[in-house]
C-alpha atoms as a PDB file:
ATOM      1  CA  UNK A   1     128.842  99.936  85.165  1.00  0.00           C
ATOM      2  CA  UNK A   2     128.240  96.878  87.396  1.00  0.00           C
ATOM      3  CA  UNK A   3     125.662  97.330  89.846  1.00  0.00           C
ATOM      4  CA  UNK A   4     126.256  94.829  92.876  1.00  0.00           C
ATOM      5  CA  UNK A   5     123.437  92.833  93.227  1.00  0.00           C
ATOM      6  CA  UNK A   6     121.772  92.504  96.623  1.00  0.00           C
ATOM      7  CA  UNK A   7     120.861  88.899  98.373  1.00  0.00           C
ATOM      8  CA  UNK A   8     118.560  86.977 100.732  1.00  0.00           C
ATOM      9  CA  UNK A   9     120.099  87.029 104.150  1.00  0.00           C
ATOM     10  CA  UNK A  10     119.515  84.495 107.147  1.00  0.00           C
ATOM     11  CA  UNK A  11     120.240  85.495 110.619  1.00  0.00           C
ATOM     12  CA  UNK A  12     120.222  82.960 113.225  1.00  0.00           C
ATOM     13  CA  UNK A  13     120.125  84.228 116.943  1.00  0.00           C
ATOM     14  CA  UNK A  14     122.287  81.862 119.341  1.00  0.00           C
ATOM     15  CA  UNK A  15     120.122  79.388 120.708  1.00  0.00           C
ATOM     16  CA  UNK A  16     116.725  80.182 119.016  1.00  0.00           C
ATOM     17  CA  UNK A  17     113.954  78.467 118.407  1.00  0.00           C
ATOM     18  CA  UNK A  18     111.734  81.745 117.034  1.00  0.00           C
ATOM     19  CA  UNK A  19     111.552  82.776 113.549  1.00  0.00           C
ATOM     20  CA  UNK A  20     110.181  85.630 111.846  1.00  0.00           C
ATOM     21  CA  UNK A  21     110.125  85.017 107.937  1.00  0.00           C
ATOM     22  CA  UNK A  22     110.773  88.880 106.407  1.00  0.00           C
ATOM     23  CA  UNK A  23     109.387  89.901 102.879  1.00  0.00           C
ATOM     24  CA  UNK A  24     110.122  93.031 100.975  1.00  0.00           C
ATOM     25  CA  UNK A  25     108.043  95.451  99.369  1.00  0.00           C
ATOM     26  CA  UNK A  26     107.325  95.786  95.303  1.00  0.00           C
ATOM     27  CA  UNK A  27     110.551  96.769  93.440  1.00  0.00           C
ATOM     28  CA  UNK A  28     112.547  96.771  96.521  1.00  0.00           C
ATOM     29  CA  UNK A  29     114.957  93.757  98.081  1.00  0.00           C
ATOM     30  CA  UNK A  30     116.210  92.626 100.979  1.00  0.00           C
ATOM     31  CA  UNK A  31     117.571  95.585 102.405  1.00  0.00           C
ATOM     32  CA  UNK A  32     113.982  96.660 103.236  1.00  0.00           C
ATOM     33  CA  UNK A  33     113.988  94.524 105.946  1.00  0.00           C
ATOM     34  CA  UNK A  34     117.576  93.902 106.949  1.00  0.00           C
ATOM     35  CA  UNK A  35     117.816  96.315 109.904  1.00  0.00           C
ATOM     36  CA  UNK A  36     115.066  94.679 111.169  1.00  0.00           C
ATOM     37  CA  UNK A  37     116.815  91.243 111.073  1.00  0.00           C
ATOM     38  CA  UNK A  38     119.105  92.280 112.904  1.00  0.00           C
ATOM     39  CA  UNK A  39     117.637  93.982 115.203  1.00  0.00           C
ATOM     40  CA  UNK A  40     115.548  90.742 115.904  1.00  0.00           C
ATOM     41  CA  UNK A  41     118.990  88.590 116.063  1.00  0.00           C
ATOM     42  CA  UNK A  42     120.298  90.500 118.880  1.00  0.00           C
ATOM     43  CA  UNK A  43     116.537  90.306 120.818  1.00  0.00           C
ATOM     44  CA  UNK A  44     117.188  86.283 120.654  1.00  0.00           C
ATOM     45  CA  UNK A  45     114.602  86.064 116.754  1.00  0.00           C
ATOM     46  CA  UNK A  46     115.921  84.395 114.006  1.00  0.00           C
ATOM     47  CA  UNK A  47     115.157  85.413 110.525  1.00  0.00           C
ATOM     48  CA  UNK A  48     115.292  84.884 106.560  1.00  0.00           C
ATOM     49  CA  UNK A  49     114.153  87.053 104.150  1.00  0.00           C
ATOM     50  CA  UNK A  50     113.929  85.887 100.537  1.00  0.00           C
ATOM     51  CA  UNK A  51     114.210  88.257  96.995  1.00  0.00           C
ATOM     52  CA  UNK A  52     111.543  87.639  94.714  1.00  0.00           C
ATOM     53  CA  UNK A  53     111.962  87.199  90.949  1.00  0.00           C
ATOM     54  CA  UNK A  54     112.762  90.006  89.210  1.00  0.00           C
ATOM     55  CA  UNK A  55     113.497  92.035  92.196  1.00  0.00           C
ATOM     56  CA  UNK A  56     117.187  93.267  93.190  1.00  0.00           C
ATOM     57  CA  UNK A  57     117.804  93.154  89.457  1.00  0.00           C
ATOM     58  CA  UNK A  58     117.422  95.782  86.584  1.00  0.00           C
ATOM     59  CA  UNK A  59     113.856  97.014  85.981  1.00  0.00           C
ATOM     60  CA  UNK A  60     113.538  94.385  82.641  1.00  0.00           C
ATOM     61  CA  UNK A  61     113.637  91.800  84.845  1.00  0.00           C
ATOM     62  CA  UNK A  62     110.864  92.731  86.994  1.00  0.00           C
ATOM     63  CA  UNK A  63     108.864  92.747  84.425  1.00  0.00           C
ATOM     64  CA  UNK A  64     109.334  89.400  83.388  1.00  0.00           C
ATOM     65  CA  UNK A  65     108.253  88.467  86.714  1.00  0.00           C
ATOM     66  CA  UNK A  66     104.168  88.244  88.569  1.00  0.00           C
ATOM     67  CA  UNK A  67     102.425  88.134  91.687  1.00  0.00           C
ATOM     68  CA  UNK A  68     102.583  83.966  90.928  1.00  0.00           C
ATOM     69  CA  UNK A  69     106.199  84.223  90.942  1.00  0.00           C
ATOM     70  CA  UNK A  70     106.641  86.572  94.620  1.00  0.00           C
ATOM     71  CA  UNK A  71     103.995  84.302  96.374  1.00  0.00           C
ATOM     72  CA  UNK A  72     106.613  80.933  95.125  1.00  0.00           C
ATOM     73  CA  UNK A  73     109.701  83.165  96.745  1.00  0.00           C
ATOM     74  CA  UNK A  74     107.648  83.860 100.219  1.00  0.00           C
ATOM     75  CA  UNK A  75     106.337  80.101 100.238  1.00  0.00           C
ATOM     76  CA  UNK A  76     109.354  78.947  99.906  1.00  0.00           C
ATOM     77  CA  UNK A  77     111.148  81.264 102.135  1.00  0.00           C
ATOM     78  CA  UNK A  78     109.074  80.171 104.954  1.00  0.00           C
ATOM     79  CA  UNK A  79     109.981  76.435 103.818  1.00  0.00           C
ATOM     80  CA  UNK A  80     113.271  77.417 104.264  1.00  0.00           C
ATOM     81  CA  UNK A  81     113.093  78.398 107.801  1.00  0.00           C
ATOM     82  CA  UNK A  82     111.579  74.931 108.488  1.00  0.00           C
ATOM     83  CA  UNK A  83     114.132  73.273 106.421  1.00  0.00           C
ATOM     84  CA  UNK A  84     116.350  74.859 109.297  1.00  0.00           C
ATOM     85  CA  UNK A  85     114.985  73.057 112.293  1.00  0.00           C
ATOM     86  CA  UNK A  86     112.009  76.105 112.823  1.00  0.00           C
ATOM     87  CA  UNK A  87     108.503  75.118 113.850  1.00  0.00           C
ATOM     88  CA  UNK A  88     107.481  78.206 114.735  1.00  0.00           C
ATOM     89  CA  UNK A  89     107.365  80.633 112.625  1.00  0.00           C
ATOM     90  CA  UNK A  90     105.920  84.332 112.913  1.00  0.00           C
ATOM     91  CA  UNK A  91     105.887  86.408 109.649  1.00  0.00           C
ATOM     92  CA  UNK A  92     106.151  90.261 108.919  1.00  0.00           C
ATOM     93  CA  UNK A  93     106.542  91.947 105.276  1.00  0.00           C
ATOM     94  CA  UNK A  94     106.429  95.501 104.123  1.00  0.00           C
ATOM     95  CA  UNK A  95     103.961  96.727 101.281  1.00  0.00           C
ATOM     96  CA  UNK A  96     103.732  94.012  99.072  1.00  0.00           C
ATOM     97  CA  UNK A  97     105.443  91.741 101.478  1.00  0.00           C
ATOM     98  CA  UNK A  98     102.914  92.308 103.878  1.00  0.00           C
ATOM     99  CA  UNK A  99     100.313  91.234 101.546  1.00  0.00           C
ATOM    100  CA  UNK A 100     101.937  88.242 101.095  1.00  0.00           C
ATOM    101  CA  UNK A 101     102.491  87.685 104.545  1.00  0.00           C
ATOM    102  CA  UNK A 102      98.507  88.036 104.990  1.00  0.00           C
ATOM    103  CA  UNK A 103      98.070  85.397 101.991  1.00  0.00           C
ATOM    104  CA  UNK A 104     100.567  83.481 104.244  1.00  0.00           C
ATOM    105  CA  UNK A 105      98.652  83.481 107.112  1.00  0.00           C
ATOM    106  CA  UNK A 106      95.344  82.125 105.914  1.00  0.00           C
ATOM    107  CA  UNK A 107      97.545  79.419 103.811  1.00  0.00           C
ATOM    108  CA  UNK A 108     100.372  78.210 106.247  1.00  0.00           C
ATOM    109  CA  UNK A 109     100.472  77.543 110.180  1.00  0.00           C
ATOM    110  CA  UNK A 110     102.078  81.443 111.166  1.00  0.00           C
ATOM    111  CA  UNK A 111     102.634  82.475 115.007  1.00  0.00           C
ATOM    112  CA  UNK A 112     101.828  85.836 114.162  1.00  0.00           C
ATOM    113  CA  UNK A 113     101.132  88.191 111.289  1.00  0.00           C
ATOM    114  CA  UNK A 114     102.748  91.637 110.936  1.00  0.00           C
ATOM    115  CA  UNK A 115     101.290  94.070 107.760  1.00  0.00           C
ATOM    116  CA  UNK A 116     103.675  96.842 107.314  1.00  0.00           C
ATOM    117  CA  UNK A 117     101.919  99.835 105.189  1.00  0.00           C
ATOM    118  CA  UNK A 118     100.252  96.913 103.000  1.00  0.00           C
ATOM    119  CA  UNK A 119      97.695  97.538 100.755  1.00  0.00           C
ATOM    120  CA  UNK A 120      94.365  95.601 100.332  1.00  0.00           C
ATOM    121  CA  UNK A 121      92.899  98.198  97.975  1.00  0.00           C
ATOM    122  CA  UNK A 122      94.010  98.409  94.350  1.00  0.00           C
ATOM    123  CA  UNK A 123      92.987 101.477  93.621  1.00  0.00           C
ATOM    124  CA  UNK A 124      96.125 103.079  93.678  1.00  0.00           C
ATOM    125  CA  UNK A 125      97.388 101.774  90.119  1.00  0.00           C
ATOM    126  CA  UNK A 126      98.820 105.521  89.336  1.00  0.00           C
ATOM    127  CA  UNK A 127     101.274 105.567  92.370  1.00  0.00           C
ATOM    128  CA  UNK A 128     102.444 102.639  91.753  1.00  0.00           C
ATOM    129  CA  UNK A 129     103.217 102.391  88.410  1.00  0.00           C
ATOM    130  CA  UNK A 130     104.965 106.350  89.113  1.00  0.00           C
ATOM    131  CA  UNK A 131     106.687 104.451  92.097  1.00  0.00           C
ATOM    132  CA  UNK A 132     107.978 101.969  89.244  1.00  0.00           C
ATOM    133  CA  UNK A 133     109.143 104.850  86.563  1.00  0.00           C
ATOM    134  CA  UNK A 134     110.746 106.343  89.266  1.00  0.00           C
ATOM    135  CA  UNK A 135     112.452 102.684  90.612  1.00  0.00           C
ATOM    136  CA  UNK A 136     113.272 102.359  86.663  1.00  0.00           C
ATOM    137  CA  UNK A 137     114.719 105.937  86.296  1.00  0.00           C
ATOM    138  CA  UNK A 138     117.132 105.347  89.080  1.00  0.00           C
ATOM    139  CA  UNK A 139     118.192 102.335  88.159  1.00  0.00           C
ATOM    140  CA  UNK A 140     119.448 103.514  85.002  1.00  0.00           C
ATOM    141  CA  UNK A 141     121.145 106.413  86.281  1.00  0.00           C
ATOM    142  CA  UNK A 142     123.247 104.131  88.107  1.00  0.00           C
ATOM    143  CA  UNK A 143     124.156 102.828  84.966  1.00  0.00           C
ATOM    144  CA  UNK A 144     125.220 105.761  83.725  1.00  0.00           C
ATOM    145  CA  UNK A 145     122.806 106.324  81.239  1.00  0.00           C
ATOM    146  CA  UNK A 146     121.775 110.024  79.501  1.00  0.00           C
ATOM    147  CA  UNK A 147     118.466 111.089  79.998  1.00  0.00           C
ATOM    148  CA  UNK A 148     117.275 110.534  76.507  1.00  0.00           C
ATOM    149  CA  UNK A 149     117.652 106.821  76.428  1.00  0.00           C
ATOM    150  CA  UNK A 150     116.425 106.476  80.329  1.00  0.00           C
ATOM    151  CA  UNK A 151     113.257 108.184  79.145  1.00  0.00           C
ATOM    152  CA  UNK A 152     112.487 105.745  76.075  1.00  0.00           C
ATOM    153  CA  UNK A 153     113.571 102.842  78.182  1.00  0.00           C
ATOM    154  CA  UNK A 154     111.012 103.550  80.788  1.00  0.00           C
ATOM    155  CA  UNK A 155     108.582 104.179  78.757  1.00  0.00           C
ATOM    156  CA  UNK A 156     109.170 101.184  76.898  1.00  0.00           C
ATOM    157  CA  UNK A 157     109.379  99.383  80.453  1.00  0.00           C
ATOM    158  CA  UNK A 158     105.967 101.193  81.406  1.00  0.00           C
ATOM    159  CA  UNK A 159     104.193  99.710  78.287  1.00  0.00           C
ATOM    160  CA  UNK A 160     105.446  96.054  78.788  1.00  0.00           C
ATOM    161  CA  UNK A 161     104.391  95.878  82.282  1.00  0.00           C
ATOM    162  CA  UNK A 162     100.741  95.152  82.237  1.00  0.00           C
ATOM    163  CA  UNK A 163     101.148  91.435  83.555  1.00  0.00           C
ATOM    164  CA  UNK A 164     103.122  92.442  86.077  1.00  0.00           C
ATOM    165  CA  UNK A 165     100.598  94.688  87.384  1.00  0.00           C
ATOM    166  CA  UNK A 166      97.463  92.974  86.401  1.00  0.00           C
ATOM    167  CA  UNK A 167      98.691  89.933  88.359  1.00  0.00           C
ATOM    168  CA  UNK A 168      99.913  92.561  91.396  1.00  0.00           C
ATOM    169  CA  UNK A 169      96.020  93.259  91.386  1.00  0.00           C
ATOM    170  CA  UNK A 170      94.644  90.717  91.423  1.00  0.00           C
ATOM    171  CA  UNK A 171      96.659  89.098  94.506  1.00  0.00           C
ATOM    172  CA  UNK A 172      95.560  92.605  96.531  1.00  0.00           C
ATOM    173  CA  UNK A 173      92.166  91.615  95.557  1.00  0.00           C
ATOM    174  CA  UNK A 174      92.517  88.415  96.573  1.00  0.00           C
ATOM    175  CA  UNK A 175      93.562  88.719  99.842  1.00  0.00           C
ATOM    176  CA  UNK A 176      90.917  91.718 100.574  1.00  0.00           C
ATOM    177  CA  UNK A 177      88.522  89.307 100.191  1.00  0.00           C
ATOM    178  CA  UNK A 178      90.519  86.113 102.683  1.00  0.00           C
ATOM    179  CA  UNK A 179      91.405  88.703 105.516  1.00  0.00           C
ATOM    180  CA  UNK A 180      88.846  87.425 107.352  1.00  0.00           C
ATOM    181  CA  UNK A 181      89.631  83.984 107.303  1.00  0.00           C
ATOM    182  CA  UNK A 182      93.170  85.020 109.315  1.00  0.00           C
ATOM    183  CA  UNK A 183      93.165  84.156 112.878  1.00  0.00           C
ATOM    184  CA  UNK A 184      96.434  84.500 113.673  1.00  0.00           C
ATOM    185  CA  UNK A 185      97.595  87.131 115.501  1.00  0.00           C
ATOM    186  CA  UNK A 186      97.881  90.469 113.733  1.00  0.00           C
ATOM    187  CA  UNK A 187      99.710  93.666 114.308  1.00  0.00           C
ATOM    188  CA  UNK A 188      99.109  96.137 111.960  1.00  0.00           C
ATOM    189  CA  UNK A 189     101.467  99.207 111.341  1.00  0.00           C
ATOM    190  CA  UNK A 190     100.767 102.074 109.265  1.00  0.00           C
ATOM    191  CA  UNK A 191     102.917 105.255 108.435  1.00  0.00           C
ATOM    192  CA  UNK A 192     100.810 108.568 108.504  1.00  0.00           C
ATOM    193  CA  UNK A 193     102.360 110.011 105.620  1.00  0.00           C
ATOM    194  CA  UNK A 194     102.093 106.899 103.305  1.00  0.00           C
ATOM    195  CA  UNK A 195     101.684 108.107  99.663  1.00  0.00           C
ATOM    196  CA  UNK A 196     101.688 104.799  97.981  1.00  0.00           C
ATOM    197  CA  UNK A 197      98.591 102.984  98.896  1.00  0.00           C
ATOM    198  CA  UNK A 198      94.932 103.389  99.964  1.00  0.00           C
ATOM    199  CA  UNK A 199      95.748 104.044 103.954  1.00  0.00           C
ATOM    200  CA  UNK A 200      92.625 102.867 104.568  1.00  0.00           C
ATOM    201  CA  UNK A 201      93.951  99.616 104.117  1.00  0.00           C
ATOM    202  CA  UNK A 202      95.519  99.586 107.537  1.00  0.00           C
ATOM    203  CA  UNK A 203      92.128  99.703 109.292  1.00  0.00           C
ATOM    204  CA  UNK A 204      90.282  97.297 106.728  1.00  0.00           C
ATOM    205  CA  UNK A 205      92.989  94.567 108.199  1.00  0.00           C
ATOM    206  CA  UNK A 206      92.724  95.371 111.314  1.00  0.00           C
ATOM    207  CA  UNK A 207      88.546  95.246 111.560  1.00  0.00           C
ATOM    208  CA  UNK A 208      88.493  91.863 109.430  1.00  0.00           C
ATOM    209  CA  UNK A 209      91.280  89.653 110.402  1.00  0.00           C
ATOM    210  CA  UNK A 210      89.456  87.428 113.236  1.00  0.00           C
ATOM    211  CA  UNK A 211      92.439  87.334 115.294  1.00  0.00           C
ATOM    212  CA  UNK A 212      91.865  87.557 119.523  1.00  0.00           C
ATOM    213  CA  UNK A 213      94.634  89.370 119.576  1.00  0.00           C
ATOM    214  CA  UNK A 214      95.384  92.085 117.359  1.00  0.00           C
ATOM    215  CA  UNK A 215      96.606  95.933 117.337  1.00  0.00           C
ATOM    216  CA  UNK A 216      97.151  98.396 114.973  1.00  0.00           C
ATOM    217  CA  UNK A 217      99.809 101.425 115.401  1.00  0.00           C
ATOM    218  CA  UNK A 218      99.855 104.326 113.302  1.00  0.00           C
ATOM    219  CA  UNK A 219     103.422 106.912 112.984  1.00  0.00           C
ATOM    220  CA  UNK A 220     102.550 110.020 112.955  1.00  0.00           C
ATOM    221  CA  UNK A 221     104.981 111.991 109.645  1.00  0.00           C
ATOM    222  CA  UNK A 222     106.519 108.412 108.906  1.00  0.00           C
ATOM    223  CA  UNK A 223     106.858 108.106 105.009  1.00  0.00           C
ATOM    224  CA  UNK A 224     105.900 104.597 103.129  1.00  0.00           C
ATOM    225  CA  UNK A 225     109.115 102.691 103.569  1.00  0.00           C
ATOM    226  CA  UNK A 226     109.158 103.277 107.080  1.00  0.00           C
ATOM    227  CA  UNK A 227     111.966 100.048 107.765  1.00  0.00           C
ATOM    228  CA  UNK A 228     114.474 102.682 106.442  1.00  0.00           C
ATOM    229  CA  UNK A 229     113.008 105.907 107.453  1.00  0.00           C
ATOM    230  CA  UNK A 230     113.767 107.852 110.688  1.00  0.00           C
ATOM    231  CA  UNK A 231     111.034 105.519 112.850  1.00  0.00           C
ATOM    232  CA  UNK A 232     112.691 102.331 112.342  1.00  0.00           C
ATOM    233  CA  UNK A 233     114.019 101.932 115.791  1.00  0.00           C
ATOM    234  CA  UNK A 234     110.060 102.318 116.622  1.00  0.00           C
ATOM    235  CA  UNK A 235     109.286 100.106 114.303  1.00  0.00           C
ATOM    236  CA  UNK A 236     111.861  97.555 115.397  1.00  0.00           C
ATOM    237  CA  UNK A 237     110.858  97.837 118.884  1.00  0.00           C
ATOM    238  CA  UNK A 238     106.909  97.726 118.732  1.00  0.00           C
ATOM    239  CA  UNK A 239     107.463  94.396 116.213  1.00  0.00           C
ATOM    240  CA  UNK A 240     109.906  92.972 119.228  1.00  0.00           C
ATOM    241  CA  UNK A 241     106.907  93.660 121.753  1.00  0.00           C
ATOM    242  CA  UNK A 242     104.359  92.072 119.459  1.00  0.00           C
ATOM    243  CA  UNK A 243     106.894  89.048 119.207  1.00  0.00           C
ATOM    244  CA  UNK A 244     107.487  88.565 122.971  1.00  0.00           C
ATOM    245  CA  UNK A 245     103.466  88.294 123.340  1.00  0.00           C
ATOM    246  CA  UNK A 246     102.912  85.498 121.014  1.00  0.00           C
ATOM    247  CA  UNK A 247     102.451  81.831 122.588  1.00  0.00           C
ATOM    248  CA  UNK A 248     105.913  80.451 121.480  1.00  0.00           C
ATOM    249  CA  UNK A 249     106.667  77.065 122.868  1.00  0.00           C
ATOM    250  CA  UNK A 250     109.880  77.693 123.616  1.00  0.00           C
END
């Protein structure tokens, strides 16, 4: 069976001279942010949000891929939004996206930072790597695969993905240990009911980033991937508001 393959997307709002460079979370793709883009298009914010190697693609090919790889695809994403006329530039990721949007911010010139349910602990090595079996498992349902040869081929998958995740730690750990070097502005959103990372993680951002402006919102019952849960429109909304306060030239 061919599974269509999902793509970047760039949305530019009429007129605009605001972007907001969107990343997606670990084994997920663009569609983790898309609403959002959209949402932001019709609010007057432009966007682009990049698919990292290995992602969007069957579970073998993720694996094949590291942290060194997903930090190229958000550099360059935000390279592309300058390549298209942007000087400003505001950035917002989910899970792993919003780590590399924090890794962003203490590398590149961002208007704003926005951490979506992003992890700065890696302590949480058995959720993930059930998040990824699970990820793996679905995949190959799609395909049409019986449940024998999905089970060997994620464990097999499981067992070749130490670089993967070894390199996934070490950029959390990295970035724990730059937060406070990001003076950007932050805005920090956390689902209540997050069962993939360390929720503390919300609060370590939000005490150590040196930003003068920063805020941190927590949703009550909202589930990890929150962009496509039942509180997106709040989501949408509250990043809009944090948007419309930044010092934008224009």
């Amino acid at each position: 069976m061919q599974i269509k393959q999902p793509e970047p997307f760039t949305f530019e709002a009429d007129n605009s001279k605001r972007a907001v460079l969107l990343l997606h979370g670990f084994t997920g793709h663009s569609a983790d942010v898309r609403m959002l883009g959209r949402y932001l298009e019709k609010k007057g914010y432009s966007s682009h949000a990049p698919i990292y190697k290995g992602h969007g693609k069957p579970p073998e090919e993720l694996v094949k891929s590291t942290a060194k790889d997903w930090w190229q695809d958000a550099v360059d994403g935000y390279e592309h939004l300058k390549n298209r006329g942007y000087d400003e530039i505001a950035v917002a990721g989910l899970s792993l996206g919003g780590v590399l949007s924090l890794r962003l911010a203490y590398n590149k010139p961002v208007k704003g930072v926005i951490p979506i349910c992003s992890p700065v602990f890696f302590d949480n090595v058995e959720q993930l790597t059930q998040g990824f079996r699970q990820f793996a498992k679905e995949y190959k349902q799609l395909e049409k695969k019986d449940d024998d040869n999905i089970k060997k081929e994620v464990d097999d998958l499981i067992e070749d993905s130490d670089e993967t995740f070894q390199s996934l730690s070490k950029l959390i750990e990295e970035v724990h240990d730059e937060i406070d070097t990001i003076y950007a502005p932050t805005l920090v959103l956390q689902a209540e009911e997050d069962k993939m990372i360390n929720k503390d993680s919300a609060q370590y951002i939000y005490d150590n980033v040196e930003a003068d402006k920063k805020d941190i919102k927590w949703y009550e019952g909202a589930p990890h991937v929150i962009t496509l849960s039942d509180y997106k429109d709040q989501v949408h909304e509250d990043v809009y508001q944090f948007l419309e306060k930044l010092d934008w030239s224009e």
